[in-house]
N, C-alpha and C. Protein backbone atom coordinates (compact mmCIF):
# COMPACT_ATOMS: atom_id res chain seq x y z
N UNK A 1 5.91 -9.19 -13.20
CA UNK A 1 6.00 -8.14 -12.19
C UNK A 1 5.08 -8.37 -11.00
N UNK A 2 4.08 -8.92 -11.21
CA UNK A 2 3.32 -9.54 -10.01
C UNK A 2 3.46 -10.00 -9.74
N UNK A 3 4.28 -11.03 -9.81
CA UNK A 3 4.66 -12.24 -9.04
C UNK A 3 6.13 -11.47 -8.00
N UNK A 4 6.33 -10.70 -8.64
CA UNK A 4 7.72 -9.91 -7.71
C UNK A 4 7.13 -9.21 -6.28
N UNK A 5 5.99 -8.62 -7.13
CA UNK A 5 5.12 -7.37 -6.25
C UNK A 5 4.87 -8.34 -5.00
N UNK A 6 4.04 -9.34 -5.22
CA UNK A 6 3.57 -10.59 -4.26
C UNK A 6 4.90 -10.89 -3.18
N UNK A 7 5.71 -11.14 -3.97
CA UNK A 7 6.74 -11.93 -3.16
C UNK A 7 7.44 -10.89 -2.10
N UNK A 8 8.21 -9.60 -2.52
CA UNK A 8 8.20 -8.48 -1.85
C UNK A 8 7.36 -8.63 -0.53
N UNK A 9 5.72 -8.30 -0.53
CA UNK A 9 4.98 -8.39 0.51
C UNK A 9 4.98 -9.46 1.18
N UNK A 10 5.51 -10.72 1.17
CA UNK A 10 5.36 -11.89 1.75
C UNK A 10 6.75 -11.54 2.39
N UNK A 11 7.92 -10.84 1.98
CA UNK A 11 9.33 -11.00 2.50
C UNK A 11 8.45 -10.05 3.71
N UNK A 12 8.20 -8.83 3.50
CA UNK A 12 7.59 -7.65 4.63
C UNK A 12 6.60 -8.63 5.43
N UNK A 13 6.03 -9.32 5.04
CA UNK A 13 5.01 -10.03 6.41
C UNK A 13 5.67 -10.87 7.17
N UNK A 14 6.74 -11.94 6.48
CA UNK A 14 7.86 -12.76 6.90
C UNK A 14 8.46 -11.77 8.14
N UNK A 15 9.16 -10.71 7.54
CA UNK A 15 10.06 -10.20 8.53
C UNK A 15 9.29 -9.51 9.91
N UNK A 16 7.93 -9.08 9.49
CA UNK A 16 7.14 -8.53 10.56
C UNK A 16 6.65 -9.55 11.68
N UNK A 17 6.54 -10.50 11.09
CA UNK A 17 6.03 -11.74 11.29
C UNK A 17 7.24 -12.56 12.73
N UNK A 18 8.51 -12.11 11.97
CA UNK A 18 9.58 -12.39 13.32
C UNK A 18 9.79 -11.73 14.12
N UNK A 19 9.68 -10.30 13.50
CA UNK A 19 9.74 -9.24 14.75
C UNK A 19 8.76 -9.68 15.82
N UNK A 20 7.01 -10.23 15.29
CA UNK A 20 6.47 -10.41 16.25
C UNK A 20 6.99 -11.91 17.52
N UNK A 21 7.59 -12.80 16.43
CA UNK A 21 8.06 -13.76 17.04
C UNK A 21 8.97 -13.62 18.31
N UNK A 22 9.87 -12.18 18.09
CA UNK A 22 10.90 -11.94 19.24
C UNK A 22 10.25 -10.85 20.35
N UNK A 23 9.24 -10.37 19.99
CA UNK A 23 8.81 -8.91 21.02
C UNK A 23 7.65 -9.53 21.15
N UNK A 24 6.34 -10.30 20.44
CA UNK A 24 5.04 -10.32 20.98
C UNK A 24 4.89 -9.12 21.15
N UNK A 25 4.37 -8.21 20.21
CA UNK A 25 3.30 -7.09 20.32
C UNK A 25 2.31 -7.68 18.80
N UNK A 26 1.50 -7.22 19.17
CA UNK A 26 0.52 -7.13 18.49
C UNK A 26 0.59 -6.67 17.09
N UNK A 27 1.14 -5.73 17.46
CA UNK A 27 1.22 -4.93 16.09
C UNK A 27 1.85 -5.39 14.85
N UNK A 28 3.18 -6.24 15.63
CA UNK A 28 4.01 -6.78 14.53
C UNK A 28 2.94 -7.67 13.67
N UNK A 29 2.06 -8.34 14.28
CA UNK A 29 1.13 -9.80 13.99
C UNK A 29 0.68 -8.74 13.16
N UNK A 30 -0.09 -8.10 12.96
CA UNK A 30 -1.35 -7.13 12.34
C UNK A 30 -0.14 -6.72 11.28
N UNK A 31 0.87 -6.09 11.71
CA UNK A 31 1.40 -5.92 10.08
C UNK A 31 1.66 -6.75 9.58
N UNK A 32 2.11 -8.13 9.97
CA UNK A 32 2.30 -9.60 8.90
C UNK A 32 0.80 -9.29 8.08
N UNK A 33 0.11 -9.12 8.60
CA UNK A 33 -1.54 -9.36 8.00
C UNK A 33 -1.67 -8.57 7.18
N UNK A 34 -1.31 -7.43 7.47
CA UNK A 34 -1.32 -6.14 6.32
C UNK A 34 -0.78 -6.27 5.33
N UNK A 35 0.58 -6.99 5.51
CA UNK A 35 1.59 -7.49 3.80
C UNK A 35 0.84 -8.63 3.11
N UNK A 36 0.33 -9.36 4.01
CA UNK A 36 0.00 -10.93 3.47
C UNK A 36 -1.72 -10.21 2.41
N UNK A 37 -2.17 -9.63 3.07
CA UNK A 37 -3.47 -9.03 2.66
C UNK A 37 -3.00 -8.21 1.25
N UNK A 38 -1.82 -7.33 1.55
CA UNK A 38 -1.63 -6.38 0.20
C UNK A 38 -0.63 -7.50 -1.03
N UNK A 39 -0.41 -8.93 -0.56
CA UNK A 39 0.14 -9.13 -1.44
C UNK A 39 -0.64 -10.22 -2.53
N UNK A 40 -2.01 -11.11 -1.62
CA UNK A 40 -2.79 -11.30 -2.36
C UNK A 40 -3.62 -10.14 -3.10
N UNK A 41 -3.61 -8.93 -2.44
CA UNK A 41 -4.71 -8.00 -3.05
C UNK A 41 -4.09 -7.65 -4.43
N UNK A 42 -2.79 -7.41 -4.13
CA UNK A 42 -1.68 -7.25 -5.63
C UNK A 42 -2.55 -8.66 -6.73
N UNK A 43 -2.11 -9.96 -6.36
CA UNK A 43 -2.00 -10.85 -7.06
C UNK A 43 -3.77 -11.25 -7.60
N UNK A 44 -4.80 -11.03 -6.68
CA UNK A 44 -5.92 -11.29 -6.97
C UNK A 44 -7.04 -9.87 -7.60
N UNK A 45 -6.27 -8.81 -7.22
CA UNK A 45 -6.89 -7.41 -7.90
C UNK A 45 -8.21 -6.96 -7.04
N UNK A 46 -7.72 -7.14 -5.67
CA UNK A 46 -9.15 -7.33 -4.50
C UNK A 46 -9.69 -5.74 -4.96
N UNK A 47 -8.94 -5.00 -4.33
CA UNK A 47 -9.31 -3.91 -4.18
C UNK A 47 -10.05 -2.79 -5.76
N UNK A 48 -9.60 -3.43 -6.85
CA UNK A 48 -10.30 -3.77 -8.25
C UNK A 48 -12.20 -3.65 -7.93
N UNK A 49 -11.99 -5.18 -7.50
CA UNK A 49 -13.32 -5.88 -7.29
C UNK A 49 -13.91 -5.06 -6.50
N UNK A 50 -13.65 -4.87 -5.14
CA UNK A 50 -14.30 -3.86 -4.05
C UNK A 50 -15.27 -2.76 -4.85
N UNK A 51 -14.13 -2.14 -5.48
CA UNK A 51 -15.00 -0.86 -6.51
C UNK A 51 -15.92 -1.46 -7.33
N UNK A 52 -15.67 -2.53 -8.23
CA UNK A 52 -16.92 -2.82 -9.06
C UNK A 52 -17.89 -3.47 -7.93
N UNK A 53 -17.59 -3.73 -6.98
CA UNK A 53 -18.48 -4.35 -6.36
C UNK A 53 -19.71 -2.92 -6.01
N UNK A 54 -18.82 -2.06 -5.55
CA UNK A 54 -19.22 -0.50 -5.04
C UNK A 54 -20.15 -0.27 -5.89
N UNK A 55 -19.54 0.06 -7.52
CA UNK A 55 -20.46 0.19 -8.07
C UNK A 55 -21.41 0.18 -8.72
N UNK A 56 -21.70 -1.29 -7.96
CA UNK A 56 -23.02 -2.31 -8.72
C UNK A 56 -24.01 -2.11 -8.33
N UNK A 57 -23.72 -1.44 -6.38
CA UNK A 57 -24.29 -0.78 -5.29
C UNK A 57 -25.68 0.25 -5.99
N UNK A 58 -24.70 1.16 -6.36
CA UNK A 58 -25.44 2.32 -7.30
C UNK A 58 -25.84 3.60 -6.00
N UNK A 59 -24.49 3.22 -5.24
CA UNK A 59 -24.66 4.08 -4.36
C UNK A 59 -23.58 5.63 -4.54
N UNK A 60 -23.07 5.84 -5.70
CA UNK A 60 -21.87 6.32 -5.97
C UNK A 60 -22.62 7.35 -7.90
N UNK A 61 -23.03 8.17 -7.80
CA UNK A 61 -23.01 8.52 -9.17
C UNK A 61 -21.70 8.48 -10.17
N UNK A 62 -21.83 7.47 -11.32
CA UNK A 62 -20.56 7.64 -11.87
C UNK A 62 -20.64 8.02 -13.49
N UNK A 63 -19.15 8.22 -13.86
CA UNK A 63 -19.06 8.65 -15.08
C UNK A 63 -18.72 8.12 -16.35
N UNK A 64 -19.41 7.04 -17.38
CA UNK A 64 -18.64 6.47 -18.47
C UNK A 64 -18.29 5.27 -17.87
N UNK A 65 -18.24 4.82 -19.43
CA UNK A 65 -17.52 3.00 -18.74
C UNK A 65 -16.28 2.98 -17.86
N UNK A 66 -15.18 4.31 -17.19
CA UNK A 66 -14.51 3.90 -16.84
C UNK A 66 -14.81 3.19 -15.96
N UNK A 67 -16.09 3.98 -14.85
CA UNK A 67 -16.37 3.55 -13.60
C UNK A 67 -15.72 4.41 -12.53
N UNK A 68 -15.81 5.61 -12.96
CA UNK A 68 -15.35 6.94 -11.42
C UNK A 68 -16.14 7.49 -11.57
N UNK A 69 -15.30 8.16 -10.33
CA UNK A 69 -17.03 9.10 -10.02
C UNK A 69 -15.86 10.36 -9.62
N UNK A 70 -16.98 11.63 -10.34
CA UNK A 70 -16.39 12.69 -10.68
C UNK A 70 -16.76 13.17 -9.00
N UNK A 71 -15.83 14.30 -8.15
CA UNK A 71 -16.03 14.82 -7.54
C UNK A 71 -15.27 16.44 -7.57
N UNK A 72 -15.61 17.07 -7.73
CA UNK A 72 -15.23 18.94 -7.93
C UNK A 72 -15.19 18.57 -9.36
N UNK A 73 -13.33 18.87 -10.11
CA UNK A 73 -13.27 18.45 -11.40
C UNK A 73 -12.29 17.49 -11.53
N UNK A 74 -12.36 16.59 -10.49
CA UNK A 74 -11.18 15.20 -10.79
C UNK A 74 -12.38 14.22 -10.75
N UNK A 75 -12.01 13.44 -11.68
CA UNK A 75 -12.29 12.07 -11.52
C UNK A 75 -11.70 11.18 -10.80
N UNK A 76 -11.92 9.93 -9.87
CA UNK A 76 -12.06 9.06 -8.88
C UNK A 76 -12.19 7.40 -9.52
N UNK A 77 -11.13 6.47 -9.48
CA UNK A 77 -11.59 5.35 -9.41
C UNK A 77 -12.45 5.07 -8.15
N UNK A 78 -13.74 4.17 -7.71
CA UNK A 78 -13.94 3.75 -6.81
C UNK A 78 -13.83 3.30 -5.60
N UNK A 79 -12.87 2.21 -5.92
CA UNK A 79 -12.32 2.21 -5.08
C UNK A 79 -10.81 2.85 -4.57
N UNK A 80 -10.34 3.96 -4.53
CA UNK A 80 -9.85 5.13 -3.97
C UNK A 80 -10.86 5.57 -3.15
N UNK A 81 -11.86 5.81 -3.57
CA UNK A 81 -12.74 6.63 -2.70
C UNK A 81 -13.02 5.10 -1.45
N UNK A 82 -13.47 3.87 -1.70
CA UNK A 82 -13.69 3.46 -0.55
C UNK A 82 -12.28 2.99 0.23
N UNK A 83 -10.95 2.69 -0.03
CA UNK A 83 -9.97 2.41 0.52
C UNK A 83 -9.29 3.48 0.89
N UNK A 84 -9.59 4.80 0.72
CA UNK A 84 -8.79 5.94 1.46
C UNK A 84 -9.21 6.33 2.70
N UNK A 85 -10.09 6.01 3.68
CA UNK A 85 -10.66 6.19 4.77
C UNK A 85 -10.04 4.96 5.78
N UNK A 86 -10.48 4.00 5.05
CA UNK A 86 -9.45 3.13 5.47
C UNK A 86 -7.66 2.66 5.51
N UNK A 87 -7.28 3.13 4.85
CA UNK A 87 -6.18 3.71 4.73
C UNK A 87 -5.53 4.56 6.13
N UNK A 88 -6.35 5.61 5.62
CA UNK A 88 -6.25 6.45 7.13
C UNK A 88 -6.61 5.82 8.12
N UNK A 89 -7.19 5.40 8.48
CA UNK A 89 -7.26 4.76 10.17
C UNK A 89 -6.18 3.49 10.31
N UNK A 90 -6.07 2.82 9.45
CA UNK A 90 -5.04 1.68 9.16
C UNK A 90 -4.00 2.07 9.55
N UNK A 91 -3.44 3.28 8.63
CA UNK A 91 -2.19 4.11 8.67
C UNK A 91 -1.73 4.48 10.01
N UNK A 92 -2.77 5.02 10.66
CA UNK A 92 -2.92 5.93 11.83
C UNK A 92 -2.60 5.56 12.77
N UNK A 93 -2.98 4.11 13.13
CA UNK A 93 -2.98 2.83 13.76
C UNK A 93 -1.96 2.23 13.95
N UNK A 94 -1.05 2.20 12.55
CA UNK A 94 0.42 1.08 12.80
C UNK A 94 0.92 2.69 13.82
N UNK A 95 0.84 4.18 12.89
CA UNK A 95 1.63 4.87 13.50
C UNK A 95 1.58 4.99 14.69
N UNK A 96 0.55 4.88 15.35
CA UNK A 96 0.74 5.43 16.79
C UNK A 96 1.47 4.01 17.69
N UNK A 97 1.15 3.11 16.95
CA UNK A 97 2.01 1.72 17.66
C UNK A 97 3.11 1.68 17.37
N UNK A 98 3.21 1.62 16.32
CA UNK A 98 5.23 1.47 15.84
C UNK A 98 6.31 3.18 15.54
N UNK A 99 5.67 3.80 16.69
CA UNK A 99 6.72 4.75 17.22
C UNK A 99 6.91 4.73 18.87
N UNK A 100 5.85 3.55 19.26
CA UNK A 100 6.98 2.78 20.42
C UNK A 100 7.73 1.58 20.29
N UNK A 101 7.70 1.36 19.15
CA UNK A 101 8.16 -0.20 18.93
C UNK A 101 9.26 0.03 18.49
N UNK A 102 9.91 0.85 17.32
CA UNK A 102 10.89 1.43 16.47
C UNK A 102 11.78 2.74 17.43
N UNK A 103 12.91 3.17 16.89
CA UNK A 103 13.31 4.30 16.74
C UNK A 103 12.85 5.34 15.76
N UNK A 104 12.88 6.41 15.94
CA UNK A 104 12.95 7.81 15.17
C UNK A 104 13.21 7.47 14.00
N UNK A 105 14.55 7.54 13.47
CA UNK A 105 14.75 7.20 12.02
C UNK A 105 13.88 5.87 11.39
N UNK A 106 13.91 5.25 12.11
CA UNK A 106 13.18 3.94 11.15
C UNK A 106 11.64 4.25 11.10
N UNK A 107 11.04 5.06 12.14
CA UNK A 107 9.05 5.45 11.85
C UNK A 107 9.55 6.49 10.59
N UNK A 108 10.27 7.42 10.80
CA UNK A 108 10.80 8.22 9.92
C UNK A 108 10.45 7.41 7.99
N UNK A 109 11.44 6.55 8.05
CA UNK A 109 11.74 5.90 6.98
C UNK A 109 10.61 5.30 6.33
N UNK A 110 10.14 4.55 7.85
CA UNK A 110 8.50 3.81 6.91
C UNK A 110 7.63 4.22 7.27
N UNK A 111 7.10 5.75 7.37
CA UNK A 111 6.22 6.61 7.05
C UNK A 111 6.90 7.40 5.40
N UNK A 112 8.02 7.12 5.05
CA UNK A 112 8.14 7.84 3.79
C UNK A 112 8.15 6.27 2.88
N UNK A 113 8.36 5.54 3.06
CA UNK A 113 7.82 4.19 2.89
C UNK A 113 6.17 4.50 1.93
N UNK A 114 5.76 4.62 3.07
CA UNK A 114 4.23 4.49 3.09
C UNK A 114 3.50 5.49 1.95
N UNK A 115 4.25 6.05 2.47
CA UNK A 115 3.89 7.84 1.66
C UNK A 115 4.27 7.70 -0.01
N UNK A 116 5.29 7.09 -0.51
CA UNK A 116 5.67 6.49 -1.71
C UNK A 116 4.86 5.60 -1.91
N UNK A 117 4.87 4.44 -1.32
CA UNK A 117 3.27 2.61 -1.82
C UNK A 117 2.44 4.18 -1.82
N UNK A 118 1.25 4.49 -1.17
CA UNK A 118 0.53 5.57 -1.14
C UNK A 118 0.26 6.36 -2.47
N UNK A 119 1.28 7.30 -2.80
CA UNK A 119 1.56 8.10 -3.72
C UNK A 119 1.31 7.65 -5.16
N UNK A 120 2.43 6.37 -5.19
CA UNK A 120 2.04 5.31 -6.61
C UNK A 120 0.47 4.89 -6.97
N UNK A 121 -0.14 4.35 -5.42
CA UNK A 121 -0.87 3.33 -5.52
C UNK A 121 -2.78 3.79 -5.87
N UNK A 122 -2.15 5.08 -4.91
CA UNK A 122 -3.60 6.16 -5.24
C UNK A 122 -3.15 7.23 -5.78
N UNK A 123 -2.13 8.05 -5.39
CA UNK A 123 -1.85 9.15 -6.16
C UNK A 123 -1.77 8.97 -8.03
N UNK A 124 -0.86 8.14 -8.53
CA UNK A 124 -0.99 8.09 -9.40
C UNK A 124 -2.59 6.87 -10.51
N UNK A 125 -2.72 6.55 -9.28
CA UNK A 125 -4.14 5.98 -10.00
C UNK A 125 -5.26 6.87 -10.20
N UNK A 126 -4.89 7.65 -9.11
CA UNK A 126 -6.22 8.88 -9.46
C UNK A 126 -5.54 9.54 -10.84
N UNK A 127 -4.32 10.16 -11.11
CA UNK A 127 -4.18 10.96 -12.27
C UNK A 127 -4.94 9.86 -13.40
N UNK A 128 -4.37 8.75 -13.51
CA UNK A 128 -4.89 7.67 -14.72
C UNK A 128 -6.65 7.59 -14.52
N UNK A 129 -7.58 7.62 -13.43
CA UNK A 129 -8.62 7.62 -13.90
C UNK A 129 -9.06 8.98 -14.24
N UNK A 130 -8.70 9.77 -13.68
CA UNK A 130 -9.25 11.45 -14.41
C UNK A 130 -8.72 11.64 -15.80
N UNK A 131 -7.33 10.90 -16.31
CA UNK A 131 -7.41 11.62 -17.44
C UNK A 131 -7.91 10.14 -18.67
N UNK A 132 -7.97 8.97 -17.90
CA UNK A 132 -9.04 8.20 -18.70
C UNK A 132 -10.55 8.47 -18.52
N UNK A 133 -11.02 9.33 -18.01
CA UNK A 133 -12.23 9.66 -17.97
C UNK A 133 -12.47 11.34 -19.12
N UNK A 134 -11.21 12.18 -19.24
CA UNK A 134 -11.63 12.68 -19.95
C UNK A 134 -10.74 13.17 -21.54
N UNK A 135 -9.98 12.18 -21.47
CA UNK A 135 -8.92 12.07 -22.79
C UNK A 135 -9.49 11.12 -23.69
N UNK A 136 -10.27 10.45 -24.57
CA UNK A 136 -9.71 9.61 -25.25
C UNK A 136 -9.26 8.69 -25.91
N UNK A 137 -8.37 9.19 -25.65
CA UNK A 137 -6.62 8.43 -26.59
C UNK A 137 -6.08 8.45 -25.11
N UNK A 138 -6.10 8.43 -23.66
CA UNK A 138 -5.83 8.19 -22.75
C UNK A 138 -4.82 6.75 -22.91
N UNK A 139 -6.06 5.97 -23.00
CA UNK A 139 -5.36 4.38 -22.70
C UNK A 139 -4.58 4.08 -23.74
N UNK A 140 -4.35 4.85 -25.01
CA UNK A 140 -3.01 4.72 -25.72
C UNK A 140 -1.77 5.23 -26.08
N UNK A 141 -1.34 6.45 -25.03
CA UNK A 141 -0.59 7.39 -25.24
C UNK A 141 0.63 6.98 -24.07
N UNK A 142 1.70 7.33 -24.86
CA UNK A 142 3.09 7.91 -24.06
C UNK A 142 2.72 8.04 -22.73
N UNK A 143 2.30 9.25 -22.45
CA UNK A 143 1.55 9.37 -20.82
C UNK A 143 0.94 8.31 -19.80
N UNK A 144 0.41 7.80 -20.67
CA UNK A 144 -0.37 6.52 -19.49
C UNK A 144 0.75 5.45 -19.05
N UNK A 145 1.55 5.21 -20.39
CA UNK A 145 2.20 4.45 -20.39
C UNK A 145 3.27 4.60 -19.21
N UNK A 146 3.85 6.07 -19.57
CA UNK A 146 4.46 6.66 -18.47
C UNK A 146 4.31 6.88 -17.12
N UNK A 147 2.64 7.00 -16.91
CA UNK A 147 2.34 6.65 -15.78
C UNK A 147 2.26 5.73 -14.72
N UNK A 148 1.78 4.28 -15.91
CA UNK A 148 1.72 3.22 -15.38
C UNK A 148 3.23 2.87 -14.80
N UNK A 149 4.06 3.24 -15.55
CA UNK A 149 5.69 2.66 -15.15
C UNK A 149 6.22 3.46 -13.62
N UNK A 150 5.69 4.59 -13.03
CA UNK A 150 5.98 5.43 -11.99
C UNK A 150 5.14 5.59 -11.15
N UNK A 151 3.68 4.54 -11.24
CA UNK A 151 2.87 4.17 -10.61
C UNK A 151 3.94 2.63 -9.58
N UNK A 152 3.92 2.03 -10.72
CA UNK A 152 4.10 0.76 -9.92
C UNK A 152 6.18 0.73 -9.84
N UNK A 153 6.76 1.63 -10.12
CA UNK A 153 7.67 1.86 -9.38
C UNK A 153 8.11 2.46 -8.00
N UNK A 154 7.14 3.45 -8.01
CA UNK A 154 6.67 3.81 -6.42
C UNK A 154 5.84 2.96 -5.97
N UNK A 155 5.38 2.59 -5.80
CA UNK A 155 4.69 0.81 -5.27
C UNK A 155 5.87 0.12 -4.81
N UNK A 156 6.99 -0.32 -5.91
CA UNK A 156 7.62 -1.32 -5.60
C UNK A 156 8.66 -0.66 -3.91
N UNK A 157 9.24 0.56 -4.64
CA UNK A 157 10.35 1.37 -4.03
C UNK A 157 9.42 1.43 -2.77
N UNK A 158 8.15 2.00 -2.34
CA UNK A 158 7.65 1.95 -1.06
C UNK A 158 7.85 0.68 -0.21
N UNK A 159 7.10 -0.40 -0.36
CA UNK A 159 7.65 -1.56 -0.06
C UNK A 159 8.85 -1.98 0.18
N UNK A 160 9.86 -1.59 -0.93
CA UNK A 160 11.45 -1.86 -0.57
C UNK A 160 11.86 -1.17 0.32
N UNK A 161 11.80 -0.10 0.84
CA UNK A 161 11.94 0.66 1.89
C UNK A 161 11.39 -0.12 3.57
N UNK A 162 9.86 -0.54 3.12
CA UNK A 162 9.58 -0.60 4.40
C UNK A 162 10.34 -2.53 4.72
N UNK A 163 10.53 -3.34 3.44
CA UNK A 163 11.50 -4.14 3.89
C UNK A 163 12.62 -3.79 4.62
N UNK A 164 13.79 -2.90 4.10
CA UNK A 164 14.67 -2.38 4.66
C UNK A 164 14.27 -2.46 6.21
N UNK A 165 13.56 -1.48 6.50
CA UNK A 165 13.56 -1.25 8.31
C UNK A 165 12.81 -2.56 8.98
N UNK A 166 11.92 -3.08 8.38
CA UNK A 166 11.69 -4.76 8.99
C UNK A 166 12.64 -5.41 9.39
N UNK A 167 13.45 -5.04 7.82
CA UNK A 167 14.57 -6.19 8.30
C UNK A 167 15.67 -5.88 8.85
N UNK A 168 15.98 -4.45 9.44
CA UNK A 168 16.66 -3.43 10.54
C UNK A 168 16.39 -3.79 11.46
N UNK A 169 15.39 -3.59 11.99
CA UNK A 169 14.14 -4.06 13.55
C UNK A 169 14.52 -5.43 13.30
N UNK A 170 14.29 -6.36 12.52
CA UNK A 170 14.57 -7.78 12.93
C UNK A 170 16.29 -7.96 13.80
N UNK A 171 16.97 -7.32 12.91
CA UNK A 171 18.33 -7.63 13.24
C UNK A 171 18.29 -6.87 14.68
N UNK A 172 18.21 -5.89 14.40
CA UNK A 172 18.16 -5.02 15.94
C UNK A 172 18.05 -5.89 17.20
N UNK A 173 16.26 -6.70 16.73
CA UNK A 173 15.80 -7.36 18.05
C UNK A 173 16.55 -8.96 18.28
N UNK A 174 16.85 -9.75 16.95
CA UNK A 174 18.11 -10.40 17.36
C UNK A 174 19.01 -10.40 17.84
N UNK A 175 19.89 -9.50 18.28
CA UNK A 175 20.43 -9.09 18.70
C UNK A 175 20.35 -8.95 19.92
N UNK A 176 19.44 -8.46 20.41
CA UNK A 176 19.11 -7.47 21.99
C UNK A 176 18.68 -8.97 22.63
N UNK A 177 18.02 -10.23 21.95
CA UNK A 177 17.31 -11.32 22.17
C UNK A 177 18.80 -12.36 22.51
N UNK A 178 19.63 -12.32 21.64
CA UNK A 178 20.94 -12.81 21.42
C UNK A 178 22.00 -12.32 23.40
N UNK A 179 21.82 -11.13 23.26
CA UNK A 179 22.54 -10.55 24.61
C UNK A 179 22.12 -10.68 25.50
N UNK A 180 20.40 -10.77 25.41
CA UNK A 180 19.99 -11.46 26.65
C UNK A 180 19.82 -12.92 26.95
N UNK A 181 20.37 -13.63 25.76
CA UNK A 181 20.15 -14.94 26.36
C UNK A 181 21.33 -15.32 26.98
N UNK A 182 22.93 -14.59 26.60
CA UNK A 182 23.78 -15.05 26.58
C UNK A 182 23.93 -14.65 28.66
């Protein structure tokens, strides 16, 4: 499944990657970077490391060998807490660029894109470290199991989506590139 997850993000940097080839904006380049980045991070477990790195720091009070850190009454993997800030400005960033680059329906699409990778990638990682922090039988139950499978299905389905409109926008700008050469 990682090796799928990987390849997926390399098709999304590929196709961003031509979009930039036919328009030269910037942005397209920076999202090749963004897939190529999330698809080693998939394959090498960067964002993993980040957190243990975080919390070797000892800048973070945490709870139990999972390694979160409790805030109100949820528990927190680490790194959630340091990649969600970034996230947001990242996020914030393609958006305000690629709703001049795109049409309506397609920012549409891969902002619900995003919102799904998102949802899987932290949403459901936060449920798995709060209730491995206070279940357990967490890491051996139905539930986790269940989780893990609708974690990284929304992962995949986000991504497949934002392929889709890459590779919409590619054809699109072939096209428009195609009529003007002719």
């Amino acid at each position: 499944p990682v090796f799928f997850a990987v390849l997926q993000h390399m098709l999304a940097a590929w196709l961003t990657w031509q979009c930039f080839k036919i328009q030269r904006r910037a942005s397209w380049a920076m999202c090749a970077a963004l897939f190529v980045y999330l698809g080693m991070d998939e394959l090498l477990s960067i964002h993993e490391r980040v957190g243990t790195a975080v919390s070797h720091w000892g800048l973070l009070q945490q709870s139990g060998e999972v390694k979160t850190v409790r805030i109100g009454d949820t528990y927190f993997y680490v790194w959630v807490l340091v990649f969600l800030p970034v996230v947001a400005l990242v996020g914030g960033w393609f958006l305000l660029q690629f709703r001049r680059l795109i049409g309506v329906g397609s920012l549409l699409m891969l902002s619900v894109a995003a919102l799904v990778l998102l949802g899987g990638a932290m949403g459901l990682e936060t449920r798995e470290s709060h209730q491995r922090s206070t279940l357990d039988l967490w890491d051996y139950s139905t539930a986790r199991h269940l989780n893990l499978l609708l974690e990284e299905t929304m992962e995949t389905l986000g991504v497949t989506l934002a392929v889709g409109v890459f590779a919409w926008r590619r054809w699109v700008l072939m096209n428009i590139k195609r009529d003007y050469d002719t």
